[in-house]
Protein backbone atom coordinates (compact mmCIF):
# COMPACT_ATOMS: atom_id res chain seq x y z
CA UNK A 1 -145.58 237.84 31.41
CA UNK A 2 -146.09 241.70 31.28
CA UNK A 3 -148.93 241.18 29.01
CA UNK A 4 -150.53 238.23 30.98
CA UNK A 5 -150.66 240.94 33.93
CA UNK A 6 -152.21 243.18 31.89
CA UNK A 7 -154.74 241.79 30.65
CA UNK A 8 -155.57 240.50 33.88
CA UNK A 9 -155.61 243.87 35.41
CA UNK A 10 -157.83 245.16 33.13
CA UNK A 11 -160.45 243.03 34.18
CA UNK A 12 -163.40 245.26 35.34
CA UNK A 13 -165.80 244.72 38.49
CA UNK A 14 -168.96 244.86 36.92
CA UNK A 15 -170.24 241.26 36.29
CA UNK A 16 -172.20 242.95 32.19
CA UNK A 17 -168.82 244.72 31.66
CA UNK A 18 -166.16 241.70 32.55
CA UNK A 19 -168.29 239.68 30.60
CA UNK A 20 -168.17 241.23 27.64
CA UNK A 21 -164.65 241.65 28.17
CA UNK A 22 -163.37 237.85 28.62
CA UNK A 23 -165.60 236.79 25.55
CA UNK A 24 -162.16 235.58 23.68
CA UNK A 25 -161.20 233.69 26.77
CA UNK A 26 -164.45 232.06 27.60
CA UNK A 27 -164.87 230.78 24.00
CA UNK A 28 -161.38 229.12 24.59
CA UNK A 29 -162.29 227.93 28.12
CA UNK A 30 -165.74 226.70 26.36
CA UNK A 31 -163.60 224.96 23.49
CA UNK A 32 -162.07 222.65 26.12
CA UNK A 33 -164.79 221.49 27.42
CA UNK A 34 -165.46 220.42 24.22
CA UNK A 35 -162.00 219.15 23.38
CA UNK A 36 -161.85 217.11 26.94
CA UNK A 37 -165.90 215.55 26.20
CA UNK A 38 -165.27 213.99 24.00
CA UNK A 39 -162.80 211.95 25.26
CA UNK A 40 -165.05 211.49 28.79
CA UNK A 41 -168.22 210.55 26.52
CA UNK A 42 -166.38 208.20 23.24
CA UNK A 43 -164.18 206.62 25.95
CA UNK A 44 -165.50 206.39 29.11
CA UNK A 45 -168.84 206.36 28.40
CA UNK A 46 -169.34 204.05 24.74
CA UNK A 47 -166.66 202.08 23.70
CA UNK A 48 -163.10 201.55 26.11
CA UNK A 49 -165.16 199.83 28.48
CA UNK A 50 -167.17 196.74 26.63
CA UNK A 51 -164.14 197.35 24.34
CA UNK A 52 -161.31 196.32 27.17
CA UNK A 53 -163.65 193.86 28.42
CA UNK A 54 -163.67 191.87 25.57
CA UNK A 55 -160.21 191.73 25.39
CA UNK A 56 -160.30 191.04 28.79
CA UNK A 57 -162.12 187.84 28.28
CA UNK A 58 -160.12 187.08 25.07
CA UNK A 59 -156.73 187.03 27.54
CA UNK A 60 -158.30 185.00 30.55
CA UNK A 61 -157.85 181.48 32.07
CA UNK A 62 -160.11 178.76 31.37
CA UNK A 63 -161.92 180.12 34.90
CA UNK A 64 -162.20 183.89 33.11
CA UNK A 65 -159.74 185.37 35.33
CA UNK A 66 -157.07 187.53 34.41
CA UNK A 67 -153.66 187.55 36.93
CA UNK A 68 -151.93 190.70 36.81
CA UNK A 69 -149.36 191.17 38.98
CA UNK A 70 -150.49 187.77 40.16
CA UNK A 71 -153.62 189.38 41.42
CA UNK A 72 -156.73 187.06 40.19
CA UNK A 73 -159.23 189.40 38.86
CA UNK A 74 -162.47 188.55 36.87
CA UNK A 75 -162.06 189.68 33.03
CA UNK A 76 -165.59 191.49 33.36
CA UNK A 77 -164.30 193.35 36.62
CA UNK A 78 -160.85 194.31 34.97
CA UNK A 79 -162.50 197.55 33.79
CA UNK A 80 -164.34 199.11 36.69
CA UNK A 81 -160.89 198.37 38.96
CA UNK A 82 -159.11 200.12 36.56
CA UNK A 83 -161.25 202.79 36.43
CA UNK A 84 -161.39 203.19 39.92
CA UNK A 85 -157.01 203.14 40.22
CA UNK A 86 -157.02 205.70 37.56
CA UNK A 87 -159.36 208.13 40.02
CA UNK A 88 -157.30 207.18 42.85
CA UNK A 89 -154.05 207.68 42.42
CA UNK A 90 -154.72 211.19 40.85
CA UNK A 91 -155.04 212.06 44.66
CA UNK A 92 -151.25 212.44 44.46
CA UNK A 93 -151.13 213.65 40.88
CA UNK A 94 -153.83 217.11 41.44
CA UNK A 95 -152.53 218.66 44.29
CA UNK A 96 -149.23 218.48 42.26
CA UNK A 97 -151.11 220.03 39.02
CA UNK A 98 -152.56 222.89 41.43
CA UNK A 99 -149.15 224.12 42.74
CA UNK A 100 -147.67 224.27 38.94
CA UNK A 101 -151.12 226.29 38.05
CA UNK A 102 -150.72 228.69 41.14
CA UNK A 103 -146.86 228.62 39.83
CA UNK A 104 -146.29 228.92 36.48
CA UNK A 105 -148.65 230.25 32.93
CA UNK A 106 -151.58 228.02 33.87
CA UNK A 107 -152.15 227.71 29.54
CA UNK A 108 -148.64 226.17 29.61
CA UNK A 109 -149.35 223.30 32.31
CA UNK A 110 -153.25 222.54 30.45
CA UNK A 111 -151.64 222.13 27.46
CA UNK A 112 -148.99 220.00 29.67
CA UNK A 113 -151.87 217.63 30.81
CA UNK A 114 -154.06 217.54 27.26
CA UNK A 115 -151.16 216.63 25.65
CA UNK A 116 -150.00 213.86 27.57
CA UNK A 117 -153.67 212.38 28.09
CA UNK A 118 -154.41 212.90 24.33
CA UNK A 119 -151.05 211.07 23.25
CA UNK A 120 -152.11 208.46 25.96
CA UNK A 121 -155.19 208.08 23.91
CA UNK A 122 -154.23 208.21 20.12
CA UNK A 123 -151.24 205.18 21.51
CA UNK A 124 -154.57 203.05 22.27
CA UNK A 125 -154.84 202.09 18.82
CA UNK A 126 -152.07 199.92 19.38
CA UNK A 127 -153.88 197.71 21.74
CA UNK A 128 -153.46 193.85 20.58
CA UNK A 129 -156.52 191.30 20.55
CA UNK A 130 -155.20 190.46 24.05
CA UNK A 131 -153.42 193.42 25.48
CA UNK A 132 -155.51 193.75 28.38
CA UNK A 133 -152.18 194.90 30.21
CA UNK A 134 -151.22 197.94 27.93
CA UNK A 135 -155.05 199.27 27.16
CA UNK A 136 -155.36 199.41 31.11
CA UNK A 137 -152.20 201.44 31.60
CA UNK A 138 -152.87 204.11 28.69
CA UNK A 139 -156.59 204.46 30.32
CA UNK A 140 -154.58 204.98 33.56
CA UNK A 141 -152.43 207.58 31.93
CA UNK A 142 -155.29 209.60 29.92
CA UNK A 143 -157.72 209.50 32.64
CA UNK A 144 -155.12 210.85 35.01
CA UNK A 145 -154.24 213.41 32.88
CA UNK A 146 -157.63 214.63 31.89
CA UNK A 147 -158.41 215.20 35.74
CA UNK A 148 -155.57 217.31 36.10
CA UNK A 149 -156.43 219.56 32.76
CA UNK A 150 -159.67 219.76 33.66
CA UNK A 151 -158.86 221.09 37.20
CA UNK A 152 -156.51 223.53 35.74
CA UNK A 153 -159.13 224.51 33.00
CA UNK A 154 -161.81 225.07 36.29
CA UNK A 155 -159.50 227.91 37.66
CA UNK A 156 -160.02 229.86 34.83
CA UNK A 157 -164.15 230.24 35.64
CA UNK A 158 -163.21 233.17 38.56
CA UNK A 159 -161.21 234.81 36.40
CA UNK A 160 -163.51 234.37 33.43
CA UNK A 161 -167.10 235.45 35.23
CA UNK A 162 -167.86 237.17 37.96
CA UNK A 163 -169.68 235.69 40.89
CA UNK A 164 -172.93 236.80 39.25
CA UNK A 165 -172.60 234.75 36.03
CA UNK A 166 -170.21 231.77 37.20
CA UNK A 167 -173.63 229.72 37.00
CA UNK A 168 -174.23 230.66 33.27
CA UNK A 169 -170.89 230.36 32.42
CA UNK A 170 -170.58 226.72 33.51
CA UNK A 171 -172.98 225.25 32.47
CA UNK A 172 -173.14 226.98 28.76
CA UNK A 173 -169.62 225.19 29.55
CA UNK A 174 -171.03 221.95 29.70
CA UNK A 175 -173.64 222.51 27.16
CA UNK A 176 -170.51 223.44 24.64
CA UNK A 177 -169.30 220.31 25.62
CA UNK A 178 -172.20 217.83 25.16
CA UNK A 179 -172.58 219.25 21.60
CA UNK A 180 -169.69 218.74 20.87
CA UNK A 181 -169.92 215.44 21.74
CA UNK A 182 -173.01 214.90 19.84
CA UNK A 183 -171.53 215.99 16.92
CA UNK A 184 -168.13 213.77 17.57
CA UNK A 185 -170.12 210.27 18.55
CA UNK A 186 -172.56 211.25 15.03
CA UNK A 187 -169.11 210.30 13.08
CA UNK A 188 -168.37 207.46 15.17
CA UNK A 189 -171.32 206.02 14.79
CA UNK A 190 -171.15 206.28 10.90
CA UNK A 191 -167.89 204.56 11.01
CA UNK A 192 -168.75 201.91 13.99
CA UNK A 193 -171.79 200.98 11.56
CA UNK A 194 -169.95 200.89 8.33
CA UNK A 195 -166.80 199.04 9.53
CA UNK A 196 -167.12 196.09 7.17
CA UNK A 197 -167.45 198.42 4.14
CA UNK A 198 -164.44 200.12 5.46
CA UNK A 199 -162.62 196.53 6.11
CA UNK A 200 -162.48 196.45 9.43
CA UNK A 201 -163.09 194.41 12.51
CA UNK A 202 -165.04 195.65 15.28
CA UNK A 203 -162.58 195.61 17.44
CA UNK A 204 -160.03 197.63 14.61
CA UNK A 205 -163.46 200.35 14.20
CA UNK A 206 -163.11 201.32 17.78
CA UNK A 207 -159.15 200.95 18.19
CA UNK A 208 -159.57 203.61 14.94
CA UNK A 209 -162.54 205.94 17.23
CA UNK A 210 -160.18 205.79 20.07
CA UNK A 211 -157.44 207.42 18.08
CA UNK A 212 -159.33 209.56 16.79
CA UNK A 213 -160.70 210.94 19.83
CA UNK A 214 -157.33 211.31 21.12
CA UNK A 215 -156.49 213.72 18.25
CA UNK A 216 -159.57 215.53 18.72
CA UNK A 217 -158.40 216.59 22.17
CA UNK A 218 -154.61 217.43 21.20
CA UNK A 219 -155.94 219.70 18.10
CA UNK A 220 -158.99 221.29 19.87
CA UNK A 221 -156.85 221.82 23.17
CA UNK A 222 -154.13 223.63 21.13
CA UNK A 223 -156.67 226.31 20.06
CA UNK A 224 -158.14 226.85 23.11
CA UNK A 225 -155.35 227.44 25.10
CA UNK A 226 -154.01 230.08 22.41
CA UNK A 227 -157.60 231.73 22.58
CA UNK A 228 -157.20 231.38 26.57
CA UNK A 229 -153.54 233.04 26.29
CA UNK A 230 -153.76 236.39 28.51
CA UNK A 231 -155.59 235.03 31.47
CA UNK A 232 -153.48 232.33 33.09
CA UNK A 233 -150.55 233.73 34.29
CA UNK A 234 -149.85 233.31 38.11
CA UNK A 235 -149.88 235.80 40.66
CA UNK A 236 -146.82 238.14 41.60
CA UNK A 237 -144.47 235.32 44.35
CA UNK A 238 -145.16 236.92 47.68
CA UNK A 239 -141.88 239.19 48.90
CA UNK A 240 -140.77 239.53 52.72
CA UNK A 241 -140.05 243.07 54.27
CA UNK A 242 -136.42 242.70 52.83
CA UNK A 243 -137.46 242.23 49.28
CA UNK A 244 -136.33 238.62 48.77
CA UNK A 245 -138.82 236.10 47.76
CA UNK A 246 -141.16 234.13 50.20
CA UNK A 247 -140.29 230.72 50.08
CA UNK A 248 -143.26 228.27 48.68
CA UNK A 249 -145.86 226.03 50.94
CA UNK A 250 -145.15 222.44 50.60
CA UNK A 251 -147.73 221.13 48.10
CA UNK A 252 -149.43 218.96 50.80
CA UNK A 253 -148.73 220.87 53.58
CA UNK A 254 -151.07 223.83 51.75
CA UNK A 255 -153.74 221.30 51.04
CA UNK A 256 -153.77 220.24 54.64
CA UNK A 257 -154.15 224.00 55.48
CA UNK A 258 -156.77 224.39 53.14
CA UNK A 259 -158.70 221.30 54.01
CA UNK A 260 -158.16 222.88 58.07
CA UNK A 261 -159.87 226.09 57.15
CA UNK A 262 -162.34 224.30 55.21
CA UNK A 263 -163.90 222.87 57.95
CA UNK A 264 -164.44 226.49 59.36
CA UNK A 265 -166.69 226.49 56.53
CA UNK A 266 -169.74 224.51 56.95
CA UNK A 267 -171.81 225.15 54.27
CA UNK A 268 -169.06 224.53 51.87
CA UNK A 269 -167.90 221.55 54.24
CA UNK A 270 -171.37 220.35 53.79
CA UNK A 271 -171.39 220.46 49.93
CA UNK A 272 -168.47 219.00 49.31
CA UNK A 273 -169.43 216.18 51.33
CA UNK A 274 -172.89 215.37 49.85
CA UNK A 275 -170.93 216.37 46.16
CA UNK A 276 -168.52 213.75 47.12
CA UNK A 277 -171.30 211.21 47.81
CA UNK A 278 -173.71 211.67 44.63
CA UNK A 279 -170.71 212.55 42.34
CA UNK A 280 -169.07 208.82 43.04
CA UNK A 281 -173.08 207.53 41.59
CA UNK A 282 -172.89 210.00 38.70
CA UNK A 283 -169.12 208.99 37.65
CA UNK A 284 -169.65 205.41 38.09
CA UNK A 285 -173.21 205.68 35.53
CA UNK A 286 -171.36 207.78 33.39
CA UNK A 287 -168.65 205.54 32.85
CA UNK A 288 -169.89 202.05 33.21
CA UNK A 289 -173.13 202.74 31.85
CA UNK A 290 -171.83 201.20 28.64
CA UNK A 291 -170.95 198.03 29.75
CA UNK A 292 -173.94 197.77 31.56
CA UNK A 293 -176.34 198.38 28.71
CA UNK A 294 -174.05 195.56 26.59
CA UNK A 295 -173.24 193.10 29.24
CA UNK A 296 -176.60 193.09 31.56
CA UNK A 297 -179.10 194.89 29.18
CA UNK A 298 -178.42 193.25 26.03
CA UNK A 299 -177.96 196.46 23.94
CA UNK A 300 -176.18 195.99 20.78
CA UNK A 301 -173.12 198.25 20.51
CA UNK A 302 -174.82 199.97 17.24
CA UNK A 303 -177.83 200.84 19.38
CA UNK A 304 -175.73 201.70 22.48
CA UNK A 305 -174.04 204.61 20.26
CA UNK A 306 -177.30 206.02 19.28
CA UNK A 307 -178.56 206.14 22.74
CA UNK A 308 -175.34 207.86 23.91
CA UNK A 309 -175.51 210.31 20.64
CA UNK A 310 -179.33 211.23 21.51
CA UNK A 311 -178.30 211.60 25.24
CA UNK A 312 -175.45 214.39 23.83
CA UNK A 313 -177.74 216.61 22.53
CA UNK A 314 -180.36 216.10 25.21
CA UNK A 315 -177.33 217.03 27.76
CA UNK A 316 -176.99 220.13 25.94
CA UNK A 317 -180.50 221.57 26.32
CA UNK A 318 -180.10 220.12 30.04
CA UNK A 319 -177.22 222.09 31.25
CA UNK A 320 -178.83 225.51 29.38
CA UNK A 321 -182.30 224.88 31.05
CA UNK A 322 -180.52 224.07 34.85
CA UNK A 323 -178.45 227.23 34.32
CA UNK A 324 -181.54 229.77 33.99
CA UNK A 325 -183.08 227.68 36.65
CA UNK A 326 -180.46 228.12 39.38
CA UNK A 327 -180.58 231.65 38.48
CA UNK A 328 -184.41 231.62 39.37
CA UNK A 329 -184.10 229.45 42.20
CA UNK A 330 -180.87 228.79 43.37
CA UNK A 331 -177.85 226.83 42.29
CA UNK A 332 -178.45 224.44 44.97
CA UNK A 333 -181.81 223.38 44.88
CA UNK A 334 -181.31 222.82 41.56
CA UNK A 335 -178.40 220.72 42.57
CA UNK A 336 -181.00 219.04 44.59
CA UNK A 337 -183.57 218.29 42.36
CA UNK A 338 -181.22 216.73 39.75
CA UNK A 339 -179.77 214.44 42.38
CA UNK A 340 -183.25 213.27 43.18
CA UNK A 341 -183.46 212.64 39.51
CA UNK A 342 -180.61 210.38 39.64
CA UNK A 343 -182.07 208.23 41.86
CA UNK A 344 -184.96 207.31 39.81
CA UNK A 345 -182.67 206.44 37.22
CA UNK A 346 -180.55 204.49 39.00
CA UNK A 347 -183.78 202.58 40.00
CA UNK A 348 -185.61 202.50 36.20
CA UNK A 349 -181.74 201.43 35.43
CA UNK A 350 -182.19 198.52 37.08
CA UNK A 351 -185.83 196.58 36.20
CA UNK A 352 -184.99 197.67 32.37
CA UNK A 353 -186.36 194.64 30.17
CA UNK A 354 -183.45 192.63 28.32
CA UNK A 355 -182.87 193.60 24.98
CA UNK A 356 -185.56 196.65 25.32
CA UNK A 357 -183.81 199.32 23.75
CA UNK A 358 -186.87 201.91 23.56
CA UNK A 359 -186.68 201.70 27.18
CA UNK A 360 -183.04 202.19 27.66
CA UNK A 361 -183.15 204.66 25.21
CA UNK A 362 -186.05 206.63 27.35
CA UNK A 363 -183.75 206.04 30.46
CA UNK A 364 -180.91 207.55 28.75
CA UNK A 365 -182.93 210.61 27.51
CA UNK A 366 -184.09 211.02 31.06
CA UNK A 367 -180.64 210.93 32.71
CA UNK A 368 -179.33 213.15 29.68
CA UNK A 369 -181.24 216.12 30.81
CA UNK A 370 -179.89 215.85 34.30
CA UNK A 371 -176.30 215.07 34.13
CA UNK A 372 -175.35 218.74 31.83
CA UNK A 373 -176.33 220.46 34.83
CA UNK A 374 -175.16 218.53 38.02
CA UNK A 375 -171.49 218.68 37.53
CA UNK A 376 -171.17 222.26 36.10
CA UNK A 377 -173.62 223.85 39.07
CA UNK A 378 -172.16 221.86 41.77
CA UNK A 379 -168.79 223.67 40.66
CA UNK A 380 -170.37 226.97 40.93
CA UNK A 381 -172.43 226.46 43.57
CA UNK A 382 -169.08 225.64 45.55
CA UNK A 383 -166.88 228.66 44.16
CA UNK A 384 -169.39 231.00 45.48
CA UNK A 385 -169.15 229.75 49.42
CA UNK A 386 -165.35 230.09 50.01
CA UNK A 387 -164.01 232.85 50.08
CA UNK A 388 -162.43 234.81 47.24
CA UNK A 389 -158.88 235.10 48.15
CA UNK A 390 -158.56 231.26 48.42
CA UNK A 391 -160.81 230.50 45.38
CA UNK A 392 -158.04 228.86 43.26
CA UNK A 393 -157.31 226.78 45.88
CA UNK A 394 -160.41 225.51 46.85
CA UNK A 395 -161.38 224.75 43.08
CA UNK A 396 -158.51 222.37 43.21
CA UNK A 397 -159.52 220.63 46.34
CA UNK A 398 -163.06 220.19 44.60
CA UNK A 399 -161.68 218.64 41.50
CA UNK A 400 -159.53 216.84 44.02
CA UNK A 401 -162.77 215.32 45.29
CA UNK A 402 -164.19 215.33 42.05
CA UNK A 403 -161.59 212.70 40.47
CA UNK A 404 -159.41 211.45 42.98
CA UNK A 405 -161.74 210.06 45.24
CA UNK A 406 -164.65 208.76 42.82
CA UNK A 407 -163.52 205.36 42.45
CA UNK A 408 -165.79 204.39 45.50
CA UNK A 409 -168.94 204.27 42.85
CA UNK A 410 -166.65 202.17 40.55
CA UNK A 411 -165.42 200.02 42.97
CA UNK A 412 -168.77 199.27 44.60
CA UNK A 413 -169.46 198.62 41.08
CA UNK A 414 -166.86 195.99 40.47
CA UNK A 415 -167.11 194.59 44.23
CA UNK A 416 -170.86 193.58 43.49
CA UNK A 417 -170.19 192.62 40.59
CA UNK A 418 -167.31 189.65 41.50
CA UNK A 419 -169.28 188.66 45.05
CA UNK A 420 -173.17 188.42 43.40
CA UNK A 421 -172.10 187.89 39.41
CA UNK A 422 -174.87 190.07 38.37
CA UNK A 423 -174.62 193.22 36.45
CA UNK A 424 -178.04 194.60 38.11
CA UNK A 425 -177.18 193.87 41.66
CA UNK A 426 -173.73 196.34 40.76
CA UNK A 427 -176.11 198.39 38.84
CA UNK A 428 -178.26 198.98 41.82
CA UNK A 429 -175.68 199.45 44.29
CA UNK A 430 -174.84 202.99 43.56
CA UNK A 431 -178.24 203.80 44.65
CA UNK A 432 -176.40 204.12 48.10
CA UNK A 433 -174.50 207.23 46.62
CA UNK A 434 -177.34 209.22 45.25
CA UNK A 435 -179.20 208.46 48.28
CA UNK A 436 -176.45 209.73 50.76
CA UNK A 437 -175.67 212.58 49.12
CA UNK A 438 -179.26 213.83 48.73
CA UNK A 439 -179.57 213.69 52.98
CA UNK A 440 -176.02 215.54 53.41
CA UNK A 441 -177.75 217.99 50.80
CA UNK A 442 -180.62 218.56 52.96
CA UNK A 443 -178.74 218.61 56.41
CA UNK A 444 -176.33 221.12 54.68
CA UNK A 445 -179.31 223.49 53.72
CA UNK A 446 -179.95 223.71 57.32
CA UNK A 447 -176.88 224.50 58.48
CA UNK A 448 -175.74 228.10 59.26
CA UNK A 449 -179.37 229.80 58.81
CA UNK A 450 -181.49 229.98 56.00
CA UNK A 451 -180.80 230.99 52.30
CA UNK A 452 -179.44 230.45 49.18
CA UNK A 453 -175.53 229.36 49.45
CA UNK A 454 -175.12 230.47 45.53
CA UNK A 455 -175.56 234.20 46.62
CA UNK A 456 -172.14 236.47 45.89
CA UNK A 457 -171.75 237.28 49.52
CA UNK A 458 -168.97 235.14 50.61
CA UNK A 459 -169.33 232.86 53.44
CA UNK A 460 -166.70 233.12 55.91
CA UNK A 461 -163.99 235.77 54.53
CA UNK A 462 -162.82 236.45 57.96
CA UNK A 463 -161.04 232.81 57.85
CA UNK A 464 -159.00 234.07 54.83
């Protein structure tokens, strides 16, 4: 621990000088981003969703519902409501990972989460022709815990970057990850499209990707925590006047404080709000756009992978290009102009020909360049209007609203789809999202006075 204090100590001011000194720990905190991708873009993105689906379908009645816990639920819409319950129930789950972050070596509990959602996902080879049941419950587990590593991995950035280069550092974040990704989904492909050579089914090809991706994120995760090591430790525990320790916040009772002062805040009040509206869109395209292109678009699964792979490395130039932009114009009109991008895809999404995969693949190129930069400067842009003190916390209550409560997208998703039974009617829906968040983006711009919310000056530190 004396070293951990350290090192943190020795942390200078100057944004050029801390920099240079936390290049061993941003490497690390750049390597999980790309250990953690992967799983977002194999999984979520490519293959566990047409994947369970099909199984899904393979386990259903004669009417092609599934029943469980004696709930009916249509085989295609198994997917999206499990995606959604895996977002929701990390509500309880995060604010849980933040206390043992603020308490404890925050490499120890990452490396906690990783390697339970990365042993979550190498067990998903065992999923049976019909196991519906288990796949959902591992997707559950990983997807829970790669919210909560992820969130622990954010609190890192302050530390990492000073206020001056928390822009550049997260999206060259995101950039690590997308290629990264690239480079993963470029062997998956090779084995997807050579699984008969190899002797396998389809369904064995991706049970095999899926295992692999798991040990991609326990190996990668390993080394970046150990390259991390020096920079997580937790704060000195607070003392009272007669030196005895002050006893802890209740976990909820903190986050209730902290959502209180937040609303002192109204720029960051504001943000979060319109975050939490276009971020449910973005989650719910990013990890349903596979079974749309299969299911509604007709996209083979062969050309479905080579979309995604070409949308990696797009991604990558993406999040570079909307770092040096917000540092031109602003992290939030940036912000803004990418979620005015995703409405247009959202609406190309939807009138794309059957079976046009030039077009799908143009759509996915367009949305590529966007999506590196969204997530990554909507986490900076937010860091830099609370204040400094109460940054740690504040990064957990935006992951908070980053993964617990983005199942609305999904759900909307999966609602549509079981009341209308057409993919494009669920498709268009999140249209909604993008489009509400882009007004609370504007009426936040206007409130409190003019000018950039991105700049170092903190907002309110009087309400520390």
């Amino acid at each position: 621990m004396g070293d951990h204090q350290n090192a943190l100590a020795a942390l200078p001011d100057d944004a050029e000088a801390r920099w240079r000194t936390t290049r061993r720990g941003r490497f690390g905190w750049y390597g999980y981003d790309c250990a953690s991708s992967v799983f977002a873009t194999s999984v979520n993105s490519i293959f566990f969703g047409p994947f369970i689906t099909d199984v899904s379908e393979a386990a259903a009645d004669s009417d092609g519902y599934l029943h469980p816990l004696g709930i009916p639920v249509l085989a295609g819409s198994f997917y999206p409501y499990v995606a959604a319950l895996s977002v929701l129930l990390q509500a309880f789950l995060l604010p849980a990972a933040a206390a043992l972050a603020e308490r404890h070596d925050k490499g120890r509990v990452l490396a906690l989460f990783a390697g339970c959602g990365a042993s979550a996902a190498i067990g998903m080879y065992g999923i049976g022709d019909t196991g519906y049941a288990l796949g959902g419950a591992l997707y559950v587990v990983s997807n829970m815990a790669l919210g909560a590593s992820i969130m622990v991995a954010n609190t890192y950035l302050p530390v990492l970057a000073a206020p001056e280069r928390q822009d550049r550092m997260s999206t060259e974040g995101s950039a690590a990850g997308f290629l990264s990704c690239g480079a993963v989904v470029l062997g998956d492909l090779a084995l997807y499209a050579n699984h008969d050579a190899l002797g396998l089914t389809e369904n064995q090809a991706v049970r095999v990707i899926l295992l692999l991706t798991g040990l991609w994120w326990l190996v990668l995760s390993g080394a970046s925590v150990w390259l991390m090591r020096g920079y997580g430790s937790p704060p000195p525990v607070p003392v009272t006047a007669t030196g005895e320790a002050e006893p802890s916040t209740g976990v909820y009772r903190a986050l209730f404080v902290a959502l209180r002062r937040l609303w002192s805040m109204p720029r960051a009040a504001w943000f979060l709000l319109a975050f939490l509206l276009y971020n449910n869109g973005m989650q719910a395209v990013t990890s349903l756009v596979g079974t749309y292109a299969v299911k509604a678009v007709g996209i083979s699964q062969d050309s479905l992978v080579v979309a995604i792979l070409a949308v990696q490395f797009v991604a990558f130039a993406g999040a570079l290009i909307a770092g040096r932009l917000a540092e031109r114009l602003g992290g939030r009109r940036v912000v803004g102009g990418l979620v005015a991008c995703w409405v247009l895809t959202v609406i190309v999404g939807a009138v794309v020909p059957d079976g046009a995969f030039f077009a799908f693949l143009a759509l996915c190129l367009g949305a590529g360049l966007v999506v590196g930069g969204t997530y990554a400067l909507s986490r900076s842009v937010f860091i830099k209007l609370v204040p400094e003190e109460h940054t740690a916390e504040y990064i957990g209550i935006f992951e908070m609203v980053n993964r617990c409560l983005a199942f609305l997208g999904t759900s909307s998703f999966g609602i549509v789809l079981q009341t209308s039974g057409s993919y494009r009617m669920a498709w268009l829906s999140l249209l909604v999202f993008f489009g509400a968040g882009a007004v609370t983006l504007l009426i936040g711009s206007r409130v409190g006075g003019k000018g950039e919310p991105g700049d170092v000056a903190k907002e309110v530190t009087a309400h520390g």
